[in-house]
N, C-alpha and C. Protein backbone atom coordinates (compact mmCIF):
# COMPACT_ATOMS: atom_id res chain seq x y z
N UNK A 1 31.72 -13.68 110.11
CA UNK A 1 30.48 -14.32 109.72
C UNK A 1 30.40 -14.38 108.21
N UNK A 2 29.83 -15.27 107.94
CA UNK A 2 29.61 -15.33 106.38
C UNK A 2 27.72 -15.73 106.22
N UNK A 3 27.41 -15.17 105.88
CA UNK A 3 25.76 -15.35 104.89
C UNK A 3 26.02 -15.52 103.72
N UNK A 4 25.19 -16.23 103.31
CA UNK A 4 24.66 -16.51 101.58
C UNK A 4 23.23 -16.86 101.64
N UNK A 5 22.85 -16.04 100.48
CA UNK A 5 21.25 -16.59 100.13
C UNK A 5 21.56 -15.86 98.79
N UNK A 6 20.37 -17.05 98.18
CA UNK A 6 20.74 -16.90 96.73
C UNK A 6 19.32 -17.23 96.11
N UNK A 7 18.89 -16.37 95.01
CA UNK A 7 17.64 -15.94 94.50
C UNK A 7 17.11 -17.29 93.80
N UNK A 8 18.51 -18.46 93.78
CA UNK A 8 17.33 -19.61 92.95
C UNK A 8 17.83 -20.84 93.80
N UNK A 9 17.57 -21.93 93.93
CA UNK A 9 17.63 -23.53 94.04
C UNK A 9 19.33 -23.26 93.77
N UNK A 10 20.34 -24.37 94.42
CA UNK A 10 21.69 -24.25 93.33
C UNK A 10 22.75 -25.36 94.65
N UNK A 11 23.65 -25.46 94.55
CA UNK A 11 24.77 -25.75 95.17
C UNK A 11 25.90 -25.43 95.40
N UNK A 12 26.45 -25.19 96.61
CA UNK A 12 27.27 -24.62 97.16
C UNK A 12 28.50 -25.53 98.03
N UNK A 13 29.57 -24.98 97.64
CA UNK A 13 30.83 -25.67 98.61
C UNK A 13 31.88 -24.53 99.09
N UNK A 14 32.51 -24.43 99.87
CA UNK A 14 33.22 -23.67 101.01
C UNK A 14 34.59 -24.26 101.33
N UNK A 15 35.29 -23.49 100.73
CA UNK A 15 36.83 -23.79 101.18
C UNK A 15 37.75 -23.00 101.69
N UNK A 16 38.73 -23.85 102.37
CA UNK A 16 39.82 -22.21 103.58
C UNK A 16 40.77 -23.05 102.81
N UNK A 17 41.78 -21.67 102.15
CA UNK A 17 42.99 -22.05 101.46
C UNK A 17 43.86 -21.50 102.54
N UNK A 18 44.86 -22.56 103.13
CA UNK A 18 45.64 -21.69 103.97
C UNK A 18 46.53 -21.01 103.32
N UNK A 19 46.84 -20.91 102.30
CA UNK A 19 47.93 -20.18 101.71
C UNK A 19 49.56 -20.85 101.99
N UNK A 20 49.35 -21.96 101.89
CA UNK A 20 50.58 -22.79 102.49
C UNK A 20 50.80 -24.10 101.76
N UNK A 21 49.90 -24.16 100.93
CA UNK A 21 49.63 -25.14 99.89
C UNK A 21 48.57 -26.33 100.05
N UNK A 22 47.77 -25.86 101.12
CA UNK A 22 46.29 -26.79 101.74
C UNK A 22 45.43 -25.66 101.52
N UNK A 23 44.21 -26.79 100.99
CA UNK A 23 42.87 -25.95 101.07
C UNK A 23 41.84 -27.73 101.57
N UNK A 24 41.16 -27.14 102.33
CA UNK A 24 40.47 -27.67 103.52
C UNK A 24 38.60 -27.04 103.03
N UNK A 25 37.94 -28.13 102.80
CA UNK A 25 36.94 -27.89 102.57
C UNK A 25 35.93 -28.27 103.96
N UNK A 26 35.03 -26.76 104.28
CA UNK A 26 34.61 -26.64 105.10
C UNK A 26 33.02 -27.24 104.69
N UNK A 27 32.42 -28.10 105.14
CA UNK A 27 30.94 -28.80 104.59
C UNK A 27 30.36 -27.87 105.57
N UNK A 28 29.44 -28.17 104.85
CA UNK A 28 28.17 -27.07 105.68
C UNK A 28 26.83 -28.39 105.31
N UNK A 29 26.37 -28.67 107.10
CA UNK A 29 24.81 -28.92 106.80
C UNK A 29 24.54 -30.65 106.36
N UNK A 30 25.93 -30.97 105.68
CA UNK A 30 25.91 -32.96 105.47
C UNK A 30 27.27 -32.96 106.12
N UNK A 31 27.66 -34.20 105.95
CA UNK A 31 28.80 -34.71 106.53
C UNK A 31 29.35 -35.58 105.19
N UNK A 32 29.18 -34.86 104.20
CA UNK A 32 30.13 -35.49 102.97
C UNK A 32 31.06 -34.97 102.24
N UNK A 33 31.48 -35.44 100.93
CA UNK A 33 32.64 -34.64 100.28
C UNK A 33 31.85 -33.58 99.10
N UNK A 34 30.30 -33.96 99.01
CA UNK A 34 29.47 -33.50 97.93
C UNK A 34 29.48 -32.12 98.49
N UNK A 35 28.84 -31.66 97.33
CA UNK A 35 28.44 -29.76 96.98
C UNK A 35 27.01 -29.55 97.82
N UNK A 36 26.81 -28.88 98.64
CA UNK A 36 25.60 -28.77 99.70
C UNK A 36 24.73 -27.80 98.73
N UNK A 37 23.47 -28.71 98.83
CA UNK A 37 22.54 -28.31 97.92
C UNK A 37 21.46 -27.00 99.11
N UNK A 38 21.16 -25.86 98.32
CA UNK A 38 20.61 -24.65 99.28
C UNK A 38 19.21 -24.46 98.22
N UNK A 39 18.62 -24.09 98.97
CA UNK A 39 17.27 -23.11 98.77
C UNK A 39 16.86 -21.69 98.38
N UNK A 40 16.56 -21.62 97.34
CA UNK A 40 16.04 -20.06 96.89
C UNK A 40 15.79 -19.51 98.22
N UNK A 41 16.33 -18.23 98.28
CA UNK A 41 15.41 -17.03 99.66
C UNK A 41 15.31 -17.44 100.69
N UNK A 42 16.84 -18.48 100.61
CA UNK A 42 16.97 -19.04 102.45
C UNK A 42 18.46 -19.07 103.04
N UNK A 43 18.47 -17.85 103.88
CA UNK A 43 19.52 -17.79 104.23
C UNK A 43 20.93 -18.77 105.49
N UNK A 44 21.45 -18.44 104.93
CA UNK A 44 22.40 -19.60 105.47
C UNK A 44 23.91 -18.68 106.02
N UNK A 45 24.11 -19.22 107.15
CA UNK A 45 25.44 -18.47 108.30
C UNK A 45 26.28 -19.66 108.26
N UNK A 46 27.36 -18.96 107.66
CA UNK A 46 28.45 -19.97 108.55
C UNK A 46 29.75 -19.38 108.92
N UNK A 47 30.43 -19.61 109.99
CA UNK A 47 31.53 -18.76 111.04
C UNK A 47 31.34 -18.17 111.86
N UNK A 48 29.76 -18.46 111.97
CA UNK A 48 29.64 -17.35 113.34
C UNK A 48 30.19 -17.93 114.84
N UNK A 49 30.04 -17.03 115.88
CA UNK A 49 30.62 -17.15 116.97
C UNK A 49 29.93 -17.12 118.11
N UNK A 50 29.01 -16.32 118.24
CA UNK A 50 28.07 -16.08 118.77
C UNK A 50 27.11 -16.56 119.17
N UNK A 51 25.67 -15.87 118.95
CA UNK A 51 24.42 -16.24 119.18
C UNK A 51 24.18 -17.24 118.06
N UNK A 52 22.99 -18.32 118.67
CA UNK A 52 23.23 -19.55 117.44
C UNK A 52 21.61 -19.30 117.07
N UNK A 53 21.38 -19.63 115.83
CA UNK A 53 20.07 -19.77 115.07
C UNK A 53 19.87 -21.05 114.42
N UNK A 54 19.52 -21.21 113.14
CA UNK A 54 19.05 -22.10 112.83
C UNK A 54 19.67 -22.27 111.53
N UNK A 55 20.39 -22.91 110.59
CA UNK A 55 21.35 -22.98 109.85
C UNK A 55 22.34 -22.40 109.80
N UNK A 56 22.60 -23.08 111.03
CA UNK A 56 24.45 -22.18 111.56
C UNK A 56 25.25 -22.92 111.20
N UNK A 57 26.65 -22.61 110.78
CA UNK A 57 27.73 -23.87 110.79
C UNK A 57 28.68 -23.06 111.69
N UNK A 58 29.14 -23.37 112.66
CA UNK A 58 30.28 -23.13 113.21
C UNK A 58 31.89 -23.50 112.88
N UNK A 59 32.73 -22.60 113.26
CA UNK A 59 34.04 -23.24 112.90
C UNK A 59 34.72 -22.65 113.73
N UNK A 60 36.00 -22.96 114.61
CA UNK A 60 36.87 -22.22 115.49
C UNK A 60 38.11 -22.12 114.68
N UNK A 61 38.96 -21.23 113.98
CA UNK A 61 39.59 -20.86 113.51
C UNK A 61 40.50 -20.20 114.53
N UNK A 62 42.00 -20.59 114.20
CA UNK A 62 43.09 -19.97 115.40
C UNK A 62 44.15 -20.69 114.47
N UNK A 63 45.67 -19.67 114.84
CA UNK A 63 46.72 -20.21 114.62
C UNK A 63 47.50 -20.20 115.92
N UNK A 64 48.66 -21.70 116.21
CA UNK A 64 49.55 -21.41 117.17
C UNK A 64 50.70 -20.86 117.21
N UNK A 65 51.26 -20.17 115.72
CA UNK A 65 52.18 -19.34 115.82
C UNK A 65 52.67 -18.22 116.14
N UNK A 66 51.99 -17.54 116.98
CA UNK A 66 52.10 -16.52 117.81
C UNK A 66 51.71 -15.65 116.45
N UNK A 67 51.86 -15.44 115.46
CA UNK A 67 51.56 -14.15 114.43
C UNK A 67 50.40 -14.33 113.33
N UNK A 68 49.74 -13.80 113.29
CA UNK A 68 49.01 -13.81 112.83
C UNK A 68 48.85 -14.76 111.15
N UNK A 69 47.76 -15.22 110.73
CA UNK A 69 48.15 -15.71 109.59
C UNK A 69 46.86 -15.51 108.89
N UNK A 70 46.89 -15.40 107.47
CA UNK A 70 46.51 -15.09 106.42
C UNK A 70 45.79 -16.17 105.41
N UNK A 71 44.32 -16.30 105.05
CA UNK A 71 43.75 -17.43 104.87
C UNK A 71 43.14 -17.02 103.93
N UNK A 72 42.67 -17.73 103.21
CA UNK A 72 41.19 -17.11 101.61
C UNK A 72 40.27 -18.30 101.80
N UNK A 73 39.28 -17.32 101.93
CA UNK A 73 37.78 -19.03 101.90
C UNK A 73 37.27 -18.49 100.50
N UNK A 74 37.13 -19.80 99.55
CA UNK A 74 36.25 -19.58 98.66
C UNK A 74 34.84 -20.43 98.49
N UNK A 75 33.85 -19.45 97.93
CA UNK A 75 32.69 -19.77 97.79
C UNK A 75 32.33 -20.05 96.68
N UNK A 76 31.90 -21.21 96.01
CA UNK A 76 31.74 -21.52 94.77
C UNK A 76 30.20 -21.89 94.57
N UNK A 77 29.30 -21.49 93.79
CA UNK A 77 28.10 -21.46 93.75
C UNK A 77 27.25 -22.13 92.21
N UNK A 78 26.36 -23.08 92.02
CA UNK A 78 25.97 -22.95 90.62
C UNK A 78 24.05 -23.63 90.99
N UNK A 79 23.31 -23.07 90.19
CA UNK A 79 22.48 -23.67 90.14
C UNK A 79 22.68 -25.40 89.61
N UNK A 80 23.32 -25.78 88.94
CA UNK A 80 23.78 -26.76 88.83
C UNK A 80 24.95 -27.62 89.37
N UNK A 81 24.59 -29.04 89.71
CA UNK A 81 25.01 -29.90 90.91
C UNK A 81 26.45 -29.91 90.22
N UNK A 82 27.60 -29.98 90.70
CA UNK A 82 29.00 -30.33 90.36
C UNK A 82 29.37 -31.25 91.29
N UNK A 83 30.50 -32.23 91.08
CA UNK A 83 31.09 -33.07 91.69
C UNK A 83 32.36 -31.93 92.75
N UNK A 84 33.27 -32.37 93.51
CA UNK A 84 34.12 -31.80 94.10
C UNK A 84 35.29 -32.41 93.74
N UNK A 85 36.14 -32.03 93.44
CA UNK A 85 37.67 -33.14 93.09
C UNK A 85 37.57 -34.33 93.72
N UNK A 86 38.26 -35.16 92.99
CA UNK A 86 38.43 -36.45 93.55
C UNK A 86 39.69 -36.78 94.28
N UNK A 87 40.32 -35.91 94.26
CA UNK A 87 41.63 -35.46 94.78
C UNK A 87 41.40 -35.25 96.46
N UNK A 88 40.31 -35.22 96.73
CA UNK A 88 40.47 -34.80 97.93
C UNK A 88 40.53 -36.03 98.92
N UNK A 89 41.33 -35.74 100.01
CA UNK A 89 41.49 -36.75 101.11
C UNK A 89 40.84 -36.37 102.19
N UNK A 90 40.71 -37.56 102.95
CA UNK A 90 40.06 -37.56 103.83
C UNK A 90 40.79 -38.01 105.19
N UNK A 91 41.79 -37.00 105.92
CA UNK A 91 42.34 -37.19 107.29
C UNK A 91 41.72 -36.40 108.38
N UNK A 92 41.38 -37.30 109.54
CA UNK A 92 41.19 -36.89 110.91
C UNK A 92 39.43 -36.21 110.50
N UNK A 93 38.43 -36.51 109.80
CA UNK A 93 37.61 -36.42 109.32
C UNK A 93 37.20 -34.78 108.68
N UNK A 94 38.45 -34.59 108.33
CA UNK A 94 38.34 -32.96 107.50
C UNK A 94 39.05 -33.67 105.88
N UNK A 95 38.40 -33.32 105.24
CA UNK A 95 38.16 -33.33 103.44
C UNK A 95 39.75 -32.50 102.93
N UNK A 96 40.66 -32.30 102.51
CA UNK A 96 41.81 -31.75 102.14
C UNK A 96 42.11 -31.85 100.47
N UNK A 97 43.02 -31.08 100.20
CA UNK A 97 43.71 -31.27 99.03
C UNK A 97 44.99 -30.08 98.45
N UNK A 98 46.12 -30.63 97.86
CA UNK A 98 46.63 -29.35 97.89
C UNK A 98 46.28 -28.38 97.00
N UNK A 99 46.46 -27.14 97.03
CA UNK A 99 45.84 -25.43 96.68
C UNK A 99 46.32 -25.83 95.12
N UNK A 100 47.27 -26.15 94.41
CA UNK A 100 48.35 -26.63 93.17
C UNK A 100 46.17 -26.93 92.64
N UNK A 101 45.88 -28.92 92.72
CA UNK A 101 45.24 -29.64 92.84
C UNK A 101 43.49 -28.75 92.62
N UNK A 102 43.53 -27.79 94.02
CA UNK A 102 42.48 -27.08 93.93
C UNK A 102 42.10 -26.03 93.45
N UNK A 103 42.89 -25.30 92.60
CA UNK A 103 42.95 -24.48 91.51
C UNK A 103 42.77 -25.03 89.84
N UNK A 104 43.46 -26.07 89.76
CA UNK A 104 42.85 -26.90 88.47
C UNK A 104 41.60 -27.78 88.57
N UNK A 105 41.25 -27.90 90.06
CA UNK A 105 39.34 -28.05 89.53
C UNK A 105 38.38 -27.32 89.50
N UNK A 106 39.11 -26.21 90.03
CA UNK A 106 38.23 -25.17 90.00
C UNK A 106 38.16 -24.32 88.32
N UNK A 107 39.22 -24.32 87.54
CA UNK A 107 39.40 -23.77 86.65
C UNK A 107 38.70 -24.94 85.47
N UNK A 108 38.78 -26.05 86.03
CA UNK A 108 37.93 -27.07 85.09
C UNK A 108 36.47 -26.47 85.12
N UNK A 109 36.16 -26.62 86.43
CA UNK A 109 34.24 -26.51 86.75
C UNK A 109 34.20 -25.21 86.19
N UNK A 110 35.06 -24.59 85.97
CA UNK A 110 34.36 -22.64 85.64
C UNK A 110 34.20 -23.10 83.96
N UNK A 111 35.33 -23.85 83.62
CA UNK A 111 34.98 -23.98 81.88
C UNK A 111 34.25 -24.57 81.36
N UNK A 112 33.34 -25.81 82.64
CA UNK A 112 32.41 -26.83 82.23
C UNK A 112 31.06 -25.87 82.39
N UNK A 113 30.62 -25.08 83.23
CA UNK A 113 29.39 -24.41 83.85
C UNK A 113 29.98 -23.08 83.85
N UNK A 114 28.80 -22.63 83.04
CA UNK A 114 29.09 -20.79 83.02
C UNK A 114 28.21 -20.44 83.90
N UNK A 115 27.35 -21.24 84.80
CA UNK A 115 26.63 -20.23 85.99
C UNK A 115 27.60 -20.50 87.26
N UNK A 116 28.93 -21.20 87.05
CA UNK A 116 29.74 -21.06 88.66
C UNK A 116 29.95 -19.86 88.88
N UNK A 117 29.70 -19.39 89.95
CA UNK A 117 29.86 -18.25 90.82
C UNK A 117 30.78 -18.43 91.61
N UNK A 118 31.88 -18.10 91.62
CA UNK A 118 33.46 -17.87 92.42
C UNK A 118 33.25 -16.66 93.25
N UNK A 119 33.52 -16.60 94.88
CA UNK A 119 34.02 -15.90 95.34
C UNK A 119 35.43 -16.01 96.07
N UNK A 120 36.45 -15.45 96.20
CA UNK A 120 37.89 -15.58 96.77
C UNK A 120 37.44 -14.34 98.03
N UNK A 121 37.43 -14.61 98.96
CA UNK A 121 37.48 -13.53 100.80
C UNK A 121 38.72 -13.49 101.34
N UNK A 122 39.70 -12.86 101.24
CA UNK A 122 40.66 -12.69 102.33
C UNK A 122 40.59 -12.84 103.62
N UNK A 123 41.20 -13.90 104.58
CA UNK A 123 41.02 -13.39 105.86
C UNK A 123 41.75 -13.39 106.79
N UNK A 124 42.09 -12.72 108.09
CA UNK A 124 42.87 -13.07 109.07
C UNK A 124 42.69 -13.77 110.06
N UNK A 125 43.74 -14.68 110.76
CA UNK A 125 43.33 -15.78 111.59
C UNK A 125 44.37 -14.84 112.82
N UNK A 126 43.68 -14.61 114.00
CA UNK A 126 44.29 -14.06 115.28
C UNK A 126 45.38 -15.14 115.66
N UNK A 127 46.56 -14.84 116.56
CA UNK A 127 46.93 -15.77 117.04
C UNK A 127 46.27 -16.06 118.50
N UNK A 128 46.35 -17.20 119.09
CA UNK A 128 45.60 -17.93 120.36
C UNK A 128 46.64 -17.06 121.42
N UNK A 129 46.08 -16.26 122.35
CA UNK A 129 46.90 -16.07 123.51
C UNK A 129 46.22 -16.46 124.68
């Protein structure tokens, strides 16, 4: 599960780096390539599995290689609106770009806006049996 709530107005975007040279931006809440704009003191779920509420985003995460595999979602945060690379493509209606690509916009937006808030999460993906 992942929560965020955040003490002011701001925008937020969500990405799974597979560690393979794709990072896959997960939208939360629109159906675009933009930065999802959130609410002071309103919390927001996304990955859950479970019981559903009311600003949920779901995602089913699995690998078919029988072994386990190894993923980083990052959370990038600013009170101020940012664009998302332009780099990114758009196949099978998931947003992409390679990790190379998504590390130099990210290192742009941190030098343009000193309120981006970076988080990097480690995570493990089970394999499907």
């Amino acid at each position: 599960h992942l929560y965020f709530r955040t003490p002011t107005d701001g925008y937020i975007t969500i990405f799974l780096d597979d560690n393979d040279g794709h990072v896959v931006y997960l939208r939360q809440y629109n159906n675009s390539s933009e930065a999802t704009r959130v609410d002071a003191l309103k919390t927001y779920t996304l990955l859950k599995s479970e019981d559903h509420y009311d600003n949920v985003v779901e995602y089913n995460l699995s690998c078919d290689s029988g072994i386990e595999d190894y993923n980083t979602i990052h959370i990038i945060f600013s009170p101020n609106y940012y664009t998302i690379s332009e780099s990114m493509v758009l196949v099978d209606e998931i947003y992409t770009m390679e990790s190379i690509t998504f590390n130099k916009w990210l290192g742009k937006l941190q030098q343009q806006d000193s309120n981006i808030t970076h988080k990097a999460i480690n995570i493990t993906i089970k394999p499907n049996n």
